[in-house]
Structure formats: C-alpha cells, structure tokens
Protein backbone atom coordinates (compact mmCIF):
# COMPACT_ATOMS: atom_id res chain seq x y z
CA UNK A 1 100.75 103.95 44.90
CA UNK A 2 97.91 104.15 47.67
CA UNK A 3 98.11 100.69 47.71
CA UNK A 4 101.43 100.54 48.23
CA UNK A 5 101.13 102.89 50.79
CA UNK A 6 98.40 101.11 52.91
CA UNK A 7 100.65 97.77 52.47
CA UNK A 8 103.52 98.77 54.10
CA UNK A 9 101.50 100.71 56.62
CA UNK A 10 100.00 97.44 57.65
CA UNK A 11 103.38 95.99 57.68
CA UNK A 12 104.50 98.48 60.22
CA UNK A 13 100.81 97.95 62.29
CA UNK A 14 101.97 94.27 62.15
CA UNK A 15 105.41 94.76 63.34
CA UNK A 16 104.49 97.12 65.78
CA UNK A 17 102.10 95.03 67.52
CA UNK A 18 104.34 91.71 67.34
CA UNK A 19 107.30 94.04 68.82
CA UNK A 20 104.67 94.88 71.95
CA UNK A 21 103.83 91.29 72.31
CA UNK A 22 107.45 90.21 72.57
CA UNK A 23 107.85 93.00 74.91
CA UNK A 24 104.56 91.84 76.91
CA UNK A 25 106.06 87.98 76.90
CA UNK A 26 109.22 89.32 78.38
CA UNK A 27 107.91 91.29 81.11
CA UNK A 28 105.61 88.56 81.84
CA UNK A 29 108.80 86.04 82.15
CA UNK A 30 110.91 88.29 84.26
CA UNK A 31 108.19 88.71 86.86
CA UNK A 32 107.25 84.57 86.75
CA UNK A 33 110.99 84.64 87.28
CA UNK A 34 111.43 87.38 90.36
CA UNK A 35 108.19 85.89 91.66
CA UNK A 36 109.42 82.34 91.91
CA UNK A 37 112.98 83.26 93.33
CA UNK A 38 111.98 86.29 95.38
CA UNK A 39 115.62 88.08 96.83
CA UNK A 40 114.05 87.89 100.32
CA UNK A 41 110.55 87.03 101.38
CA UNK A 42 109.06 83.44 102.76
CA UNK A 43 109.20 81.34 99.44
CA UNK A 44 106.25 79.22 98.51
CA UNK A 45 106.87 75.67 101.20
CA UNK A 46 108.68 76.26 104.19
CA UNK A 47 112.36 75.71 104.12
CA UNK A 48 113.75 73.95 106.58
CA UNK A 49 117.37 74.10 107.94
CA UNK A 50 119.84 75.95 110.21
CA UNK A 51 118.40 79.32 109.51
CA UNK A 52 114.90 78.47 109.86
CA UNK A 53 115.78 77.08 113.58
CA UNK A 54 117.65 79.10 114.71
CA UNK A 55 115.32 81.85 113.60
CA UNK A 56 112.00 79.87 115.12
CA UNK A 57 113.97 78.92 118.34
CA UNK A 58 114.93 82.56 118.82
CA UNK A 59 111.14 83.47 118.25
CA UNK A 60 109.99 80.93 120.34
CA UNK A 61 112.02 82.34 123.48
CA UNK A 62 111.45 85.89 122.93
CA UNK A 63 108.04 85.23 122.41
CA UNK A 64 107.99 82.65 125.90
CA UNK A 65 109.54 85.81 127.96
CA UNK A 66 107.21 88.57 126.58
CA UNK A 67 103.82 86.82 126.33
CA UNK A 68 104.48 84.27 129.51
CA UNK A 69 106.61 85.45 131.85
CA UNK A 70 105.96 89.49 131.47
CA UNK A 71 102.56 89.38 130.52
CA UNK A 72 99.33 86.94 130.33
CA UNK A 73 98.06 86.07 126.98
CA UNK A 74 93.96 84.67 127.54
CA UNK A 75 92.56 82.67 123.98
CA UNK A 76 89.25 82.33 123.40
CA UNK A 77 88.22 80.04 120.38
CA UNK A 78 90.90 77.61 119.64
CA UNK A 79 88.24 75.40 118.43
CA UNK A 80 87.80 77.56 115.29
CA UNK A 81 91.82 76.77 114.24
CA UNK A 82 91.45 74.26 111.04
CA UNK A 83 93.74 71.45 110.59
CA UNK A 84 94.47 72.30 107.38
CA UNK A 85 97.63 73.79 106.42
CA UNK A 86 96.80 75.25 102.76
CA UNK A 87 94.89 77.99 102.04
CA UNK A 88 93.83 79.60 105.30
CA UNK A 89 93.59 83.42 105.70
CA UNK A 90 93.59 84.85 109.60
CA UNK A 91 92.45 88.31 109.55
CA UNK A 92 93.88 90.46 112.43
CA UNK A 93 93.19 93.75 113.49
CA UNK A 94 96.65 95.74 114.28
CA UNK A 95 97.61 97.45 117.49
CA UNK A 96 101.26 96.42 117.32
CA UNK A 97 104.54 94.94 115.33
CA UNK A 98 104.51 91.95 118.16
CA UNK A 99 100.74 91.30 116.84
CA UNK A 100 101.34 88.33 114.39
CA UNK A 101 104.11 86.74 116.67
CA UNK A 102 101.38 86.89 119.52
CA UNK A 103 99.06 85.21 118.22
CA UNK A 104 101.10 82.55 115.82
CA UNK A 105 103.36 81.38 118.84
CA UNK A 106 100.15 80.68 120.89
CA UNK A 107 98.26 79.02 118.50
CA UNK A 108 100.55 77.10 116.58
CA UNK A 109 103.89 75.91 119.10
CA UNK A 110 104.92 73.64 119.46
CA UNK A 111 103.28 72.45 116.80
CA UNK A 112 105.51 74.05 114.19
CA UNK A 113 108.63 72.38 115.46
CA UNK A 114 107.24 69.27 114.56
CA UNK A 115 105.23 70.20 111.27
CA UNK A 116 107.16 73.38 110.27
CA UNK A 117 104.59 73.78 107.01
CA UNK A 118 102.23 74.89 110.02
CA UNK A 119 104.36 78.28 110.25
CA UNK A 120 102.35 80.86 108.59
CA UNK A 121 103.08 83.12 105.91
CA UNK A 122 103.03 86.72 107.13
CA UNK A 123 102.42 89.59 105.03
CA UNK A 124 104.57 92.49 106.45
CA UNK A 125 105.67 96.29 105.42
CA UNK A 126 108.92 96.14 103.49
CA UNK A 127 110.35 98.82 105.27
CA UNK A 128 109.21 97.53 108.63
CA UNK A 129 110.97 94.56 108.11
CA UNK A 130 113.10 94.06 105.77
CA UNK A 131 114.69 98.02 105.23
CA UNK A 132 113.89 100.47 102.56
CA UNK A 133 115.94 98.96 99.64
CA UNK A 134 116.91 102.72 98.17
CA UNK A 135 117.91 103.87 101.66
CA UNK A 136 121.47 104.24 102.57
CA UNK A 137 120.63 104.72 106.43
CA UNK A 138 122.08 102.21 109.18
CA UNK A 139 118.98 101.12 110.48
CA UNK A 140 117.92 100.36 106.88
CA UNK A 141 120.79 98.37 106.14
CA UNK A 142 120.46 96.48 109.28
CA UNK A 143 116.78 95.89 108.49
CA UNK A 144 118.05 94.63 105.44
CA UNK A 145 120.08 91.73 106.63
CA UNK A 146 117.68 91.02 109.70
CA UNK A 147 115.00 90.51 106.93
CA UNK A 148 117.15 88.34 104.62
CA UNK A 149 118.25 86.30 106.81
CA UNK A 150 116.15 86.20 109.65
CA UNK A 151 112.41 87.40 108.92
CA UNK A 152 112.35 85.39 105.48
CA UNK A 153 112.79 82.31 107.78
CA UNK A 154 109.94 83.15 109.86
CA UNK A 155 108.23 83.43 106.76
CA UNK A 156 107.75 86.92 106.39
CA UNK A 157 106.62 88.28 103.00
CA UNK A 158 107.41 92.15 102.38
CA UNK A 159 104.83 94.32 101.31
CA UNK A 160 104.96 97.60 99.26
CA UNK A 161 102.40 99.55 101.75
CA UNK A 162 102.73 102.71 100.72
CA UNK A 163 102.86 101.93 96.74
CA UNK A 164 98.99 100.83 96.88
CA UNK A 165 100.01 98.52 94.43
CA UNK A 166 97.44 95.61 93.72
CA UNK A 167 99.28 94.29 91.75
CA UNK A 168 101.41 92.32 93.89
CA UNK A 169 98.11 90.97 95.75
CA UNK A 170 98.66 88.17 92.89
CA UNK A 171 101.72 86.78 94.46
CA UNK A 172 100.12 86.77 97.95
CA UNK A 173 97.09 84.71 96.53
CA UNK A 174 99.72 82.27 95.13
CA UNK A 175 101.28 81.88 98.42
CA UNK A 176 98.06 81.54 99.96
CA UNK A 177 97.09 78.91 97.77
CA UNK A 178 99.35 77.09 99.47
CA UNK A 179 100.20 78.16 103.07
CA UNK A 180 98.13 79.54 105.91
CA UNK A 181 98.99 83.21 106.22
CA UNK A 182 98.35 86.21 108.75
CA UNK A 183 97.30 89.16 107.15
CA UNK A 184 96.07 92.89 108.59
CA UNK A 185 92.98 93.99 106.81
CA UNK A 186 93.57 96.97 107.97
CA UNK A 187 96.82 97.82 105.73
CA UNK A 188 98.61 99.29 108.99
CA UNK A 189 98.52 100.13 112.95
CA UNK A 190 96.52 101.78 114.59
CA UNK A 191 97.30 104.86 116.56
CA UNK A 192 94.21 105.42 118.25
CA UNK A 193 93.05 101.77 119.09
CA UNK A 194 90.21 101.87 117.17
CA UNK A 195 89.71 99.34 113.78
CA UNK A 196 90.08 101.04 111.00
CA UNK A 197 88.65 100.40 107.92
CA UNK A 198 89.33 97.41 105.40
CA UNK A 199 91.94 97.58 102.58
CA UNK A 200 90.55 96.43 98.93
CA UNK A 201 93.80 94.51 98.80
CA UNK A 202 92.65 91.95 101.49
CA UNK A 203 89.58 91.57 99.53
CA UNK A 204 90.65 90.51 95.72
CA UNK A 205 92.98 88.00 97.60
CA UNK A 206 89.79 86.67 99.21
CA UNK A 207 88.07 87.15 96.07
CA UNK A 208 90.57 85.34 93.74
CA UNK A 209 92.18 82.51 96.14
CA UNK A 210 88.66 81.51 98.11
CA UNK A 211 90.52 80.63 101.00
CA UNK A 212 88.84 79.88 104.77
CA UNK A 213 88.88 83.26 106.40
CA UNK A 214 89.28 83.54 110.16
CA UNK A 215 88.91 86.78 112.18
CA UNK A 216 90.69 87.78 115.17
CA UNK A 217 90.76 90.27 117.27
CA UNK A 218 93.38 91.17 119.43
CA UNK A 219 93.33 93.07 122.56
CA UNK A 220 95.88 94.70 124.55
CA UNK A 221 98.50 94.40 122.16
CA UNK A 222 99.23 98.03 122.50
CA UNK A 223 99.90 98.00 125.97
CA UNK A 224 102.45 95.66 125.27
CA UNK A 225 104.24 97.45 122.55
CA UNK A 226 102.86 100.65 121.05
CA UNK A 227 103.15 102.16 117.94
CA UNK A 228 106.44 104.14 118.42
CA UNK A 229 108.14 101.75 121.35
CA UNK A 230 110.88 99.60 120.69
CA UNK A 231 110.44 97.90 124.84
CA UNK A 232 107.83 95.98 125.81
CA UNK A 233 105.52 96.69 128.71
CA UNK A 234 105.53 94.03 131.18
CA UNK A 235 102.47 92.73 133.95
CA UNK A 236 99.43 93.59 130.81
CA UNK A 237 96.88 90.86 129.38
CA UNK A 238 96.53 90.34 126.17
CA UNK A 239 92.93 88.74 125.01
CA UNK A 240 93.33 86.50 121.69
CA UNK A 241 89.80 86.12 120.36
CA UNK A 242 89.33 83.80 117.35
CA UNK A 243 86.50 83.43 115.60
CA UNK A 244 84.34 80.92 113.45
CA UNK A 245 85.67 80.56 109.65
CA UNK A 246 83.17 83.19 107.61
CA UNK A 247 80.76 82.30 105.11
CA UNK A 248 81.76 85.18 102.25
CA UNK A 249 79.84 82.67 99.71
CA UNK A 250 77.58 85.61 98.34
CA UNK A 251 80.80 87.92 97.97
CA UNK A 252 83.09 85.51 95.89
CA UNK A 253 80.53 83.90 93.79
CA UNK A 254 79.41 87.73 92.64
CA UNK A 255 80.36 88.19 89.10
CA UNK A 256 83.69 89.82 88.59
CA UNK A 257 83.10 93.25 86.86
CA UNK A 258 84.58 94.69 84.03
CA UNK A 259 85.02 98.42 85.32
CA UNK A 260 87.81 98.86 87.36
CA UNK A 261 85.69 101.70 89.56
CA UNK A 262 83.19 98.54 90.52
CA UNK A 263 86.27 95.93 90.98
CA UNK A 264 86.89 98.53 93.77
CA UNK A 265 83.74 98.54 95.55
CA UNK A 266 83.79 94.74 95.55
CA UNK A 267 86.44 94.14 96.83
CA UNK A 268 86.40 97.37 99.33
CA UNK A 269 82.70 95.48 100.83
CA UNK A 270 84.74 91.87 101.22
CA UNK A 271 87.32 93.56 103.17
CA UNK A 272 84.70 95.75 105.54
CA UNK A 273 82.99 92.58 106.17
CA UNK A 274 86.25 90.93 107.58
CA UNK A 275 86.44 94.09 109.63
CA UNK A 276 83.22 94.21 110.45
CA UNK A 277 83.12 90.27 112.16
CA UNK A 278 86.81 91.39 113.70
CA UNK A 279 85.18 94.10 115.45
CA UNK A 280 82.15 91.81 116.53
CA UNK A 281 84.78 89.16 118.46
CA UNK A 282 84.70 90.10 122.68
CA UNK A 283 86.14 88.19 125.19
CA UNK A 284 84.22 86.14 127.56
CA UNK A 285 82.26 88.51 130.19
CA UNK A 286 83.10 92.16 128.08
C-alpha cells in the first residue's frame, strides 16, 4: 500500500512539473510572439514607406525651425560618430523631450534620407509618447495614435518607466543588436539641471549586448523646452558635446553573478560610469 502510495505520488510530482513546463513553453512563445510583432514601437530594421516619410520629413522641418532658425545648436566631436549602423549605444543626459531629436537631426541628416537604417532606435516613456494604454483621457488617446502611427516611424520604442521592470531590457538589447539607439541613463528628466544618477537598466543592456557606447552631453536643452512647457524658447544655444566611444572592457568581461543583490551593483557601477564620462564632456573654452 505505501508503495502504492509513493507511486502515484510521483505520478502527480511528474505531472505537475510537465503541466509547469508546458505552461513555461507557452509563456515563453507568446512573448517571442508580442516581442517580434510589437502593437506599436520601432520594429527591429527600419521600415520604409509613406509613414516613415512623412513622419521623418515632418521631423526634419520642425527640427530645421527650432534648432536653426530659433536657436543655435554648437557640436563638438563629430569625429567620435562611428560608421557603423549596428550595435551602437549613445548615452544622453536629459534636460528635455526635444533632447533625442536635437541631437539625432544634427548628427545624422541628411544622412538618414539616404540610408534610413541610420535612424536610431529611441527608447522613450510609454506614456510620454505613446499614451497610457489603461487611460481613457483625450490626451491619452491622442498620444495613442500619435505614437502608432507617427513616433513608431521615427523609431521610437516605449518604455515601462515607472514599472522598473528589467525585464524588458532584453528586448532593447535585441534591438540594439541591431540598430544604433539613443538611450537616457538617467531613466528620466531632470528638474534641477543637474545629472542624476545612472539606472541599472542601461547597464545589463551594456552588459549583455557589448555594444560601442558613446556619451553625450547636452547643454541648454532646457532653455529650449523645459520640463513642464509644451513651446519652445527661441534665440538660446544649445552645446552638443560627443565624446570618444568608452572602453567598459573590465565591466563586461566581469563574471556575471549568481545573486541577484550583486547583478544589481554591477550593473548599477556600468551605468554610473556612463554618467560619470557624460558629466566629464565641456564645451570648448567652459
């Protein structure tokens, strides 16, 4: 009888744990699924067609008036751009929402008219740009459609900021695998105009994808267009100030570790670093 009993225990051990790995393989093919067709979001190559240009011509202008005929954009280290197109990380600091179409449109147009897979994937808040999906709010639902079908063209990639989830940094290494993409290491803006500290977030993705990391700083930005403005300030100059790819050899090639606490600090010390050679970046003569 007890060895009856223990049988069909293990039976139900056995089932139990073949019923969790079906449930595991499931999971695991609905997200490979929702990760390769993503609702709204830059997909993996740039897609190229009516929306895209009308979307990067629109940018283009906008971005023409504000940073050329308002104000004066000055770039310092242009020589530090790579020519590759694939797996290139540039680290901004973040004074404003006009940051990443600052510097993109002055570093790479026209050049992206030409060789669209130039346009960079950016990595922006969800509800920033593309509406809070469980809001029933105007503005939300006109977020919404700006972000489907204008911001995914520019290649924008929405980001669950407030969730802290790192689990999603494994779709942003993916697309950095193959893309160059613009990413704030410090997780938001800043209201005082000082750099704030790195997010572990930018760090695994450095970590896991080994990409060439380039640090900019941007100055000015938030005399453009403040946190809380929807106008922007005309007659200010912006400095864009980009500096040499970073050698993070030591970080990377550190054994992964297996408690979750020391994961943490590792990837917490990649991400000050990036801040750290952000903050280092002056203009000429300051």
């Amino acid at each position: 009888m007890a060895d009856q009993e223990q049988k069909n225990l293990g039976n139900e051990d056995e089932k139990s744990e073949l019923d969790e790995k079906s449930k595991s393989e499931k999971e695991s093919q609905a997200l490979v699924k929702t990760d390769s067709k993503p609702n709204v979001g830059a997909s993996m190559t740039t897609k190229v067609g009516v929306g895209f240009g009308l979307a990067l011509g629109i940018t283009a202008i906008s971005s023409y008036v504000i940073f050329r005929l308002m104000n004066r954009v000055k770039v310092e280290g242009l020589e530090n751009i790579p020519t590759e197109h694939e797996n290139v990380l540039y680290c901004l600091n973040h004074n404003s929402m006009l940051d990443n179409f600052a510097f993109e449109t002055t570093v790479y147009l026209p050049k992206i008219f030409f060789k669209p897979e130039y346009l960079p994937v950016n990595l922006a808040d969800r509800k920033n740009f593309f509406g809070d999906p469980a809001s029933r709010k105007f503005k939300d639902k006109v977020m919404r459609l700006l972000g489907k079908h204008f911001f995914t063209h520019l290649r924008a990639y929405p980001v669950d900021r407030q969730g802290g989830d790192m689990g999603q940094v494994d779709k942003w290494v993916e697309l950095l695998k193959h893309n160059i993409v613009v990413v704030f290491p410090e997780g938001t803006r800043s209201r005082t105009g000082q750099i704030a500290e790195g997010k572990p977030g930018v760090g695994k993705m450095i970590y896991q994808a080994r990409p060439t990391v380039i640090p900019v700083r941007m100055i000015g930005m938030d005399e453009v267009l403040a946190v809380g403005k929807i106008i922007p300030r005309a007659f200010r100059t912006v400095h864009i100030v980009i500096g040499k790819p970073m050698d993070l050899t030591e970080w990377i090639n550190y054994p992964l570790p297996s408690d979750p606490g020391e994961c943490y600090g590792l990837f917490k010390g990649i991400a000050d670093e990036v801040i750290d050679a952000i903050k280092a970046l002056k203009p000429s003569g300051k």
